[in-house]
N, C-alpha and C. Protein backbone atom coordinates (compact mmCIF):
# COMPACT_ATOMS: atom_id res chain seq x y z
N UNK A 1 2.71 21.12 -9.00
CA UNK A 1 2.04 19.96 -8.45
C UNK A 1 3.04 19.16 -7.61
N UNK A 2 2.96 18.83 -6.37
CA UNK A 2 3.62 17.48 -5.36
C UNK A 2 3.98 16.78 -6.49
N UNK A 3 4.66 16.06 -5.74
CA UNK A 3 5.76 14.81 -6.19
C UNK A 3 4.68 13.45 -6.34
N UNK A 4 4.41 13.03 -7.03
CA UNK A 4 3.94 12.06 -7.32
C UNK A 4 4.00 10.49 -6.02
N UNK A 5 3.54 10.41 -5.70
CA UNK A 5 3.79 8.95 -4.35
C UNK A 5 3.16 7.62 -4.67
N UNK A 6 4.16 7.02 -4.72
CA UNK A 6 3.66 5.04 -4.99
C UNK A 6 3.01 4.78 -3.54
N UNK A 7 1.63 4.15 -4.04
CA UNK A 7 0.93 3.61 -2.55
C UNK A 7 0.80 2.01 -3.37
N UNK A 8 1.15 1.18 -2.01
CA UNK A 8 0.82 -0.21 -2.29
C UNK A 8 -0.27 -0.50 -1.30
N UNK A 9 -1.21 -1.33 -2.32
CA UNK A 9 -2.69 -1.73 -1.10
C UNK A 9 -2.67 -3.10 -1.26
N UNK A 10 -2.70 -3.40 0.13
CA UNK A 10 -2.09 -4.64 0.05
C UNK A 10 -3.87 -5.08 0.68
N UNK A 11 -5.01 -5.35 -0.37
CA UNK A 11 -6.45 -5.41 0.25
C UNK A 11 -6.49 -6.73 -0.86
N UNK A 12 -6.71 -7.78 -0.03
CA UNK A 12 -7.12 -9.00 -1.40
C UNK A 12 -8.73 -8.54 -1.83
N UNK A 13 -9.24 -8.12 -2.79
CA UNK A 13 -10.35 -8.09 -3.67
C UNK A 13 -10.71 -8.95 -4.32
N UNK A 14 -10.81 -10.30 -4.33
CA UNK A 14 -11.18 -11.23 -5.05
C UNK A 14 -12.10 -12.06 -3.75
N UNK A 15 -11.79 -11.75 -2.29
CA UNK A 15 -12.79 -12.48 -1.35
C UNK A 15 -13.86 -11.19 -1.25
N UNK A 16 -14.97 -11.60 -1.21
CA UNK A 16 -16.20 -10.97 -1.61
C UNK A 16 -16.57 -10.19 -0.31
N UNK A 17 -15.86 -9.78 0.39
CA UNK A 17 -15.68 -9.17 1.60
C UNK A 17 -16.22 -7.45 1.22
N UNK A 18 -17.23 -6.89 1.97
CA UNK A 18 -17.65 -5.48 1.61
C UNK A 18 -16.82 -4.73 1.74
N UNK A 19 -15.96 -4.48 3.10
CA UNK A 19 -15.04 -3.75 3.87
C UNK A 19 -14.14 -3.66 2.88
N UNK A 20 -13.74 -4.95 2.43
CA UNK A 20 -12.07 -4.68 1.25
C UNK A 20 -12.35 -3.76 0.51
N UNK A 21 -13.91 -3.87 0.06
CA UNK A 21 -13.97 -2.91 -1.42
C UNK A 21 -13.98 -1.94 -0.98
N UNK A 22 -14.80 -1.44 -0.24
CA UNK A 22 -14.83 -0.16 1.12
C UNK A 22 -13.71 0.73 1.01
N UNK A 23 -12.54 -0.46 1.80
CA UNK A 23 -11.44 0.56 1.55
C UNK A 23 -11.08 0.86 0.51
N UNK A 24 -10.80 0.19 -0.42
CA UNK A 24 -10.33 0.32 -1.62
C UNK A 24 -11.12 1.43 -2.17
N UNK A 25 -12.39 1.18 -2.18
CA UNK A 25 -12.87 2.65 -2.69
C UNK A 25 -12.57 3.46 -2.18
N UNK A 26 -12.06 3.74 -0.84
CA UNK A 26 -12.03 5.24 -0.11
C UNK A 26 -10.82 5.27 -0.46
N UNK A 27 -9.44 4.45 -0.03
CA UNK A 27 -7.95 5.08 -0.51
C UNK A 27 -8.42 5.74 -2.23
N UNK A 28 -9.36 4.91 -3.00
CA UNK A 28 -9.20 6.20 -4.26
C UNK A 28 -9.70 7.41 -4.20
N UNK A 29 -10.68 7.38 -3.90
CA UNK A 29 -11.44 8.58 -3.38
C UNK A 29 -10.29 9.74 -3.23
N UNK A 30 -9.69 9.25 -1.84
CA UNK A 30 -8.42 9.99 -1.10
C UNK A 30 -7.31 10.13 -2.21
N UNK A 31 -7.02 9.65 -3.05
CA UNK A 31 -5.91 9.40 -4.40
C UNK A 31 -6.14 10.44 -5.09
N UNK A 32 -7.22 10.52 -5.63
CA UNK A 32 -8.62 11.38 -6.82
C UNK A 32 -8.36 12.72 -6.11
N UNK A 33 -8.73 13.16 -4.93
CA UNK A 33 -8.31 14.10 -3.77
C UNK A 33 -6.94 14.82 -3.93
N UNK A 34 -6.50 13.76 -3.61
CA UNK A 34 -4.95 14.74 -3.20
C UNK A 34 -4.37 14.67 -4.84
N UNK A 35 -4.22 14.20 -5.61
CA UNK A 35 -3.99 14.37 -7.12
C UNK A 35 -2.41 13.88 -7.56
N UNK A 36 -1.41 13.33 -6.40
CA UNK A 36 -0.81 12.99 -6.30
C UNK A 36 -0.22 11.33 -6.07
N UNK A 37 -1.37 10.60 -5.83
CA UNK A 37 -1.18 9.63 -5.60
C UNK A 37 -1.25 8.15 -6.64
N UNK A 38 -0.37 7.37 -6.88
CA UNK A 38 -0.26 6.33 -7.65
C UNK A 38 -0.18 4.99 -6.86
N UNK A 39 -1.99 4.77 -6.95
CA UNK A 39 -2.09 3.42 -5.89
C UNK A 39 -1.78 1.88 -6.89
N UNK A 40 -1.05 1.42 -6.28
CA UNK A 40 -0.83 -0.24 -7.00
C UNK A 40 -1.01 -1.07 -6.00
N UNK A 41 -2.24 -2.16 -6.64
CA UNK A 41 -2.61 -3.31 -5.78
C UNK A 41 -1.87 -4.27 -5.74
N UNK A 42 -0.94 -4.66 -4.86
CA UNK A 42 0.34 -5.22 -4.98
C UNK A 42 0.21 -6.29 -3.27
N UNK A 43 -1.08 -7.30 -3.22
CA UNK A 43 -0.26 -8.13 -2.37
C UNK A 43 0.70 -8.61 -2.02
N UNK A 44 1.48 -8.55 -2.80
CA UNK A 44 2.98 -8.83 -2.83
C UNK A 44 4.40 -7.60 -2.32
N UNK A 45 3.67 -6.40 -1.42
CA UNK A 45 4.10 -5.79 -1.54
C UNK A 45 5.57 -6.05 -0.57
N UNK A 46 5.10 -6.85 0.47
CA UNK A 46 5.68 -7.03 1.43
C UNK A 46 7.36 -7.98 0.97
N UNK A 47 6.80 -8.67 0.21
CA UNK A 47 7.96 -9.89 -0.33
C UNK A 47 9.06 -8.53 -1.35
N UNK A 48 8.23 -7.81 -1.65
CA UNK A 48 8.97 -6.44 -2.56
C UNK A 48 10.13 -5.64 -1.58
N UNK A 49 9.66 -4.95 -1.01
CA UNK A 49 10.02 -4.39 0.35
C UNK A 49 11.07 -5.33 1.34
N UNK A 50 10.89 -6.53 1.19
CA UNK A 50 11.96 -7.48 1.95
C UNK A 50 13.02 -7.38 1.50
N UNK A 51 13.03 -7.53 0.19
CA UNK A 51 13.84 -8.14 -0.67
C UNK A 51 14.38 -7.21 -1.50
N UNK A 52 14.40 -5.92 -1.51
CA UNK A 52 14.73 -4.49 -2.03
C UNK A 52 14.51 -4.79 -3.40
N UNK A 53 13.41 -5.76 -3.90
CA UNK A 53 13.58 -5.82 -5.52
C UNK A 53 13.23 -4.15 -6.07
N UNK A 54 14.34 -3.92 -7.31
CA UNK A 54 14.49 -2.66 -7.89
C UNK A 54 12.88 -2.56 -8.55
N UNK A 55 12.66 -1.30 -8.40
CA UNK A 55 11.23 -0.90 -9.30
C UNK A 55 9.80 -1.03 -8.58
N UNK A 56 10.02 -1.59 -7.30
CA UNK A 56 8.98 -2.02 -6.17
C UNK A 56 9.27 -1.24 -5.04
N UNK A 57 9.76 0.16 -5.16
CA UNK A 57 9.91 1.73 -3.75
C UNK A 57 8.41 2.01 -3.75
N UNK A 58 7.80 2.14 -2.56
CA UNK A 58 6.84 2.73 -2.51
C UNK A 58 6.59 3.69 -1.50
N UNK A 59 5.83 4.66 -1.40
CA UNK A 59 5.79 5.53 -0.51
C UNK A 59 5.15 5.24 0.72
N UNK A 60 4.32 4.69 0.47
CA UNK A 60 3.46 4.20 1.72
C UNK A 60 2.55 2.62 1.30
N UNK A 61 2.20 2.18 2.26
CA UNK A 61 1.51 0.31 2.20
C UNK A 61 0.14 0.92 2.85
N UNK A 62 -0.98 0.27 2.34
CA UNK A 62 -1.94 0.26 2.58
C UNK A 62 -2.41 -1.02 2.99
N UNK A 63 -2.55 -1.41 4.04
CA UNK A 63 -3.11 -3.27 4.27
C UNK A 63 -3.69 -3.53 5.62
N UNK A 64 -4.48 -4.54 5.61
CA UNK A 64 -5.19 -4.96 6.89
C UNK A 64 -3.86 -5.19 7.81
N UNK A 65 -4.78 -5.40 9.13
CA UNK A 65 -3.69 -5.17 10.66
C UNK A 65 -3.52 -6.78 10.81
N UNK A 66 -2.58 -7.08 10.65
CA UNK A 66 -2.13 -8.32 11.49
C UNK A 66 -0.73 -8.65 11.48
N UNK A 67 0.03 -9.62 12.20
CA UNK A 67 1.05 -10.08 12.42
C UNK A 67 2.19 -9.86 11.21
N UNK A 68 1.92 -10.31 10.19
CA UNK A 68 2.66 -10.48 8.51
C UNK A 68 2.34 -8.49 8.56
N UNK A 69 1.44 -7.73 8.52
CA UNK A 69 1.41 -6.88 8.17
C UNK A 69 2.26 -5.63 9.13
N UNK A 70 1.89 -5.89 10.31
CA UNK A 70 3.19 -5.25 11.25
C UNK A 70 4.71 -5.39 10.90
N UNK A 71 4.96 -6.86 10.10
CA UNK A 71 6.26 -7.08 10.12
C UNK A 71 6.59 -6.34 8.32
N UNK A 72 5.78 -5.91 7.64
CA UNK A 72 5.88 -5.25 6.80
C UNK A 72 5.80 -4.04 6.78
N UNK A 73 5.15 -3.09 7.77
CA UNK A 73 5.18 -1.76 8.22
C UNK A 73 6.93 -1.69 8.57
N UNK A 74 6.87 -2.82 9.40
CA UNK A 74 8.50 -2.45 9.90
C UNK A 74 9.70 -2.44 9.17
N UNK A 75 9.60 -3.07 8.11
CA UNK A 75 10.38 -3.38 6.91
C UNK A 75 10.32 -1.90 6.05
N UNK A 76 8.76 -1.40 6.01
CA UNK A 76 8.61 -0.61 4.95
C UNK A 76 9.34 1.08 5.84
N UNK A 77 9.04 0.83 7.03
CA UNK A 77 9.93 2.24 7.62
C UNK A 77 11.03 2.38 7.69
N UNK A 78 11.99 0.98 7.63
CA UNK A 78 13.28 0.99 7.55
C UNK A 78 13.79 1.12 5.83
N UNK A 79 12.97 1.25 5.16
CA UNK A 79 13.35 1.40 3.64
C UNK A 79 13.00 2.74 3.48
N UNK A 80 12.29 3.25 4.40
CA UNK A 80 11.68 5.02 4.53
C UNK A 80 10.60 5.01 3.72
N UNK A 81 9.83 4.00 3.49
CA UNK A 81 8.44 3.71 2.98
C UNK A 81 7.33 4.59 4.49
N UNK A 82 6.24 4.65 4.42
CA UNK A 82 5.07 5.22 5.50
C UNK A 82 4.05 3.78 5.52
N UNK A 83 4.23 3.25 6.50
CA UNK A 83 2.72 2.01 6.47
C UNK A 83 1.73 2.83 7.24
N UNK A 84 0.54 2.66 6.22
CA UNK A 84 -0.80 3.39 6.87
C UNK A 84 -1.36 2.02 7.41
């Protein structure tokens, strides 16, 4: 079996928004799929990733497109993280 991969989804689920759940259901879907994947809902992923706190490596970020989130893709490629 692959190597096991930390995904952070950075989707707030508490605003009653369809789309959030949407995705969220489909990255599991895709998780369930590939049999490899260990998704953690971690808004916070970005402040993780800044700040190299130990125990917060993830393989790839899952999060809506905007300004804060570009600057966390960029953070997360220079740690050799993947931002989807």
């Amino acid at each position: 079996m692959p190597e096991t991969r930390r995904v952070a989804i950075m989707i707030d689920l508490q605003w009653p928004l369809k789309y959030h759940q949407e995705i969220f259901a489909g990255t599991q879907r895709y998780a369930e799929h590939r049999g490899n994947w260990e998704c953690q809902l971690d808004l916070y992923a970005g402040d993780s990733l800044r700040t190299g706190r130990a125990g917060a490596a993830y393989d790839g970020v899952i999060a809506e497109h905007g300004r804060e989130q570009l600057r966390i893709g960029a953070v997360a490629r220079r740690r050799g993280s993947r931002a989807c």
